[in-house]
C-alpha atoms as a PDB file:
ATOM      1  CA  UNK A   1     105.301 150.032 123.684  1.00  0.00           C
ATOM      2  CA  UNK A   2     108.869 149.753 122.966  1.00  0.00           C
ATOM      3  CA  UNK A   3     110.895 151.859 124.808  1.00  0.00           C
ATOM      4  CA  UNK A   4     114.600 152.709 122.859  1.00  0.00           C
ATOM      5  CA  UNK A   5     117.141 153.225 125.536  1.00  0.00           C
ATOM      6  CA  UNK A   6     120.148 152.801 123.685  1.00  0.00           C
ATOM      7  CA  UNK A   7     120.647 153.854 119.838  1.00  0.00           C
ATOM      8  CA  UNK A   8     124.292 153.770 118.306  1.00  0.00           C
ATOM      9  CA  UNK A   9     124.332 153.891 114.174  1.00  0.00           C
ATOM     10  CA  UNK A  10     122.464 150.960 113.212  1.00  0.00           C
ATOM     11  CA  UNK A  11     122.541 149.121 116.561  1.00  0.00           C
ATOM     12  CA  UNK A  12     118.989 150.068 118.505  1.00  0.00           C
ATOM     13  CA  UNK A  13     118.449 148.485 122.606  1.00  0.00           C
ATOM     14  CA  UNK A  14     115.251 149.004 123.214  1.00  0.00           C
ATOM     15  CA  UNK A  15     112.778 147.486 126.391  1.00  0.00           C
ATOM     16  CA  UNK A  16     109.676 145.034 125.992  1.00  0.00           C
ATOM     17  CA  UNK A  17     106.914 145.769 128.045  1.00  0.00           C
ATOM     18  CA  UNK A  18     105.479 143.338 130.923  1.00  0.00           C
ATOM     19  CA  UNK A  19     102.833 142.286 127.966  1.00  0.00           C
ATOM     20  CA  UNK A  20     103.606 140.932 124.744  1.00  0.00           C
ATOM     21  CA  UNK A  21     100.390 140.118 123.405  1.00  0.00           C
ATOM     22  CA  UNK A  22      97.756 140.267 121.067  1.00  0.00           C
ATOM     23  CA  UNK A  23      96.356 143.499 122.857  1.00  0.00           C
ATOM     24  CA  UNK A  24      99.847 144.976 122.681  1.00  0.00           C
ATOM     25  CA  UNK A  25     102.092 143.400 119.705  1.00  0.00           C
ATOM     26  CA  UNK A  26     100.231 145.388 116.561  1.00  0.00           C
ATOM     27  CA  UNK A  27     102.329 148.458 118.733  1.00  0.00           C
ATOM     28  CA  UNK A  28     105.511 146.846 118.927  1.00  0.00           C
ATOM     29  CA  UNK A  29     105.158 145.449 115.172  1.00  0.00           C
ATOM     30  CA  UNK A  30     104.279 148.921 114.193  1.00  0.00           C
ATOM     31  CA  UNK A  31     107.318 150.646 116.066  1.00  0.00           C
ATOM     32  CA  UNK A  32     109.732 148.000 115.633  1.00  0.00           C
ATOM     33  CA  UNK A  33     109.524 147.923 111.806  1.00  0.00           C
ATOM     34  CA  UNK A  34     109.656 151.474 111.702  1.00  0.00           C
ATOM     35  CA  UNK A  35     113.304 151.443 113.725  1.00  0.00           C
ATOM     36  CA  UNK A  36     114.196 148.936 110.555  1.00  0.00           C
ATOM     37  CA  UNK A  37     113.181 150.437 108.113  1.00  0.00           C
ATOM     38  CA  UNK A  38     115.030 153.923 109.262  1.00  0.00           C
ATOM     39  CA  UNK A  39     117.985 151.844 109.164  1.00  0.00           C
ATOM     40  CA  UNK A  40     118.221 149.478 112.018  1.00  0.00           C
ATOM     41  CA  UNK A  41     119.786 146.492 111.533  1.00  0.00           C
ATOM     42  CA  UNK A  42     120.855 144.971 115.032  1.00  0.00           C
ATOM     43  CA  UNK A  43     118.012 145.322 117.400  1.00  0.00           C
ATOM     44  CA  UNK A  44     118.217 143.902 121.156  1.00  0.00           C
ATOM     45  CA  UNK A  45     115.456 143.706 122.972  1.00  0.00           C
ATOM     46  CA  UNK A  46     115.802 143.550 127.250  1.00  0.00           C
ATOM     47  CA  UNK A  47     112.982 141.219 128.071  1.00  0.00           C
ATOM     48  CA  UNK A  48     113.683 141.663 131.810  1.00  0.00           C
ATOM     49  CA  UNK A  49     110.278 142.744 132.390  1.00  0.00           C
ATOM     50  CA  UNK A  50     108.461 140.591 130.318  1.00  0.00           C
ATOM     51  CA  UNK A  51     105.635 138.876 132.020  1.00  0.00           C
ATOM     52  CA  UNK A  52     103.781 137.407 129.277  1.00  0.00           C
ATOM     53  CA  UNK A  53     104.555 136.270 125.526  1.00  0.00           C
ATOM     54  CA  UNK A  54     102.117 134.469 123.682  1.00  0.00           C
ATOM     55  CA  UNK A  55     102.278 133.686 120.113  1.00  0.00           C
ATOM     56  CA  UNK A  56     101.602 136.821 118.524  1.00  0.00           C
ATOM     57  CA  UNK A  57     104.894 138.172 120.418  1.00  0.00           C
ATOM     58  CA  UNK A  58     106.823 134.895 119.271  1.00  0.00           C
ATOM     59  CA  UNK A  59     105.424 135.796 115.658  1.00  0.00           C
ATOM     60  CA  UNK A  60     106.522 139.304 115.936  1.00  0.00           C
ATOM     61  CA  UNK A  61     109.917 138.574 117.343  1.00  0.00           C
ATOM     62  CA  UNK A  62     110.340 136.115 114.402  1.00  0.00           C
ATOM     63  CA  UNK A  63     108.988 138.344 111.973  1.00  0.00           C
ATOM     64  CA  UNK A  64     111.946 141.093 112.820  1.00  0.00           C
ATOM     65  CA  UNK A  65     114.613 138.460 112.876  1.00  0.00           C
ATOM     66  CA  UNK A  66     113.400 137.349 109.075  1.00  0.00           C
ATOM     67  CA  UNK A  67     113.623 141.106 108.065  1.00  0.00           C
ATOM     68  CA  UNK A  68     116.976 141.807 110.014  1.00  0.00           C
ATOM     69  CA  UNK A  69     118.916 138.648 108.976  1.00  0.00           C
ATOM     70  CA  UNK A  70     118.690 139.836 104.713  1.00  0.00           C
ATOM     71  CA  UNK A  71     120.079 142.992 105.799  1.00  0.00           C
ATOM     72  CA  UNK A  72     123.171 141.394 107.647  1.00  0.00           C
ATOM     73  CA  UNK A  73     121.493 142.477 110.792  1.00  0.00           C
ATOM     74  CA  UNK A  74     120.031 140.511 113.905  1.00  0.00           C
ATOM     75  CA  UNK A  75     117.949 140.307 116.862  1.00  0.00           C
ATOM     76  CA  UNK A  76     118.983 139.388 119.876  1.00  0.00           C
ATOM     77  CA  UNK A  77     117.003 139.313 123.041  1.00  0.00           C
ATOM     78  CA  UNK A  78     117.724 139.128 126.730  1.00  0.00           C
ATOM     79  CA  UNK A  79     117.204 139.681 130.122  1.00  0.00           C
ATOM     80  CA  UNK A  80     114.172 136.699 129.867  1.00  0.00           C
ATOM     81  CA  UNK A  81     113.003 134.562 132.441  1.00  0.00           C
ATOM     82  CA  UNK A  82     113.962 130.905 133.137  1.00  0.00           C
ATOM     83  CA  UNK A  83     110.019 130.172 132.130  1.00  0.00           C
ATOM     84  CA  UNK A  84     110.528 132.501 129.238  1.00  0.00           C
ATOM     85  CA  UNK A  85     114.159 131.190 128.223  1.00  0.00           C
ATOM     86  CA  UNK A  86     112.620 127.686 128.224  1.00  0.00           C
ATOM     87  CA  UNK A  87     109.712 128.529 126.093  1.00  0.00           C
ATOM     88  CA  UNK A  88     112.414 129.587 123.561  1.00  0.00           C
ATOM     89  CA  UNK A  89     114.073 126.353 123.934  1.00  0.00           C
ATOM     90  CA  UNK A  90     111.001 124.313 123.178  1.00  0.00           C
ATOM     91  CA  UNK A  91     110.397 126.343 120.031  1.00  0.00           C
ATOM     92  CA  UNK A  92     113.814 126.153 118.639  1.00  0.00           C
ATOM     93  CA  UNK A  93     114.640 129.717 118.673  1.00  0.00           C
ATOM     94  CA  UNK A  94     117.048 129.891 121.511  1.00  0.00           C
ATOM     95  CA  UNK A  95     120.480 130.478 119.402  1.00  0.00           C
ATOM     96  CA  UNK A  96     118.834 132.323 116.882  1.00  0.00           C
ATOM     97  CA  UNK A  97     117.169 135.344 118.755  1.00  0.00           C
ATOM     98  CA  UNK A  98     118.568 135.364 122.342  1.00  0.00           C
ATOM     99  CA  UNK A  99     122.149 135.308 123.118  1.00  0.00           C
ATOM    100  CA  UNK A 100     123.780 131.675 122.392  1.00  0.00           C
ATOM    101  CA  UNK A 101     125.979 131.598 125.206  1.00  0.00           C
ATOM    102  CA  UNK A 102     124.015 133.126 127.551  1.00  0.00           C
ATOM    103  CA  UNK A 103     122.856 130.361 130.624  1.00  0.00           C
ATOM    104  CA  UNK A 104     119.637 128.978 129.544  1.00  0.00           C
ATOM    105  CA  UNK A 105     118.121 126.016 131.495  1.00  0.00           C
ATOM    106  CA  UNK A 106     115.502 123.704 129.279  1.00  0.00           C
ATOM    107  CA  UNK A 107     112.566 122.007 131.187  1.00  0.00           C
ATOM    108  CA  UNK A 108     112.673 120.374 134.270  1.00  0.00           C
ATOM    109  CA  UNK A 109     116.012 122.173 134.879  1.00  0.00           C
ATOM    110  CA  UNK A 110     117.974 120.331 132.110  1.00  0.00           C
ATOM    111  CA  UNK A 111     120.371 122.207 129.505  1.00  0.00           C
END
């Protein structure tokens, strides 16, 4: 589940758990569109513990960022793994849901 450990006006920080997948992303959906549609509108997410994200994560994650970005919002994650970072890289979403100037090594080690 996601676990909110920062909330400031319309800026939520909330934690991923070590499994974003299909067993536990209907959860997340469910809890992070509620935090939008209270009125969130610049949700960060600390991936730090994140062990696994599969596609049904990637869709989620994707699917906020498409509801936030109307509302003059954003998503922003961090705190992801070099593996995970890189996964981002390959699908084009690094940039556009983690922070762009945070260190982010491709595959193979390249930028």
């Amino acid at each position: 589940m996601l676990h909110v450990t920062d909330r400031a006006g319309d800026h939520v920080t909330a934690r991923l758990p070590e499994d974003v997948d299909l067993d536990s992303t209907p959860g997340l959906r469910a809890v992070g569109d509620r935090m939008i549609d209270e009125g969130c509108r610049h949700l960060t997410l600390d991936a730090s513990r994140v062990v696994t994200l599969d596609s049904t994560g990637i869709t989620a994650l994707i699917a906020w960022y498409q509801r936030l970005v109307p509302l003059d919002g954003s998503l922003k994650v961090t705190g992801l793994s070099d593996h995970l970072s890189a996964l981002l890289v390959r699908l084009g979403l690094h940039g556009v849901i983690t922070e762009p100037d945070a260190p982010v090594t491709g595959p193979a080690g390249s930028v």
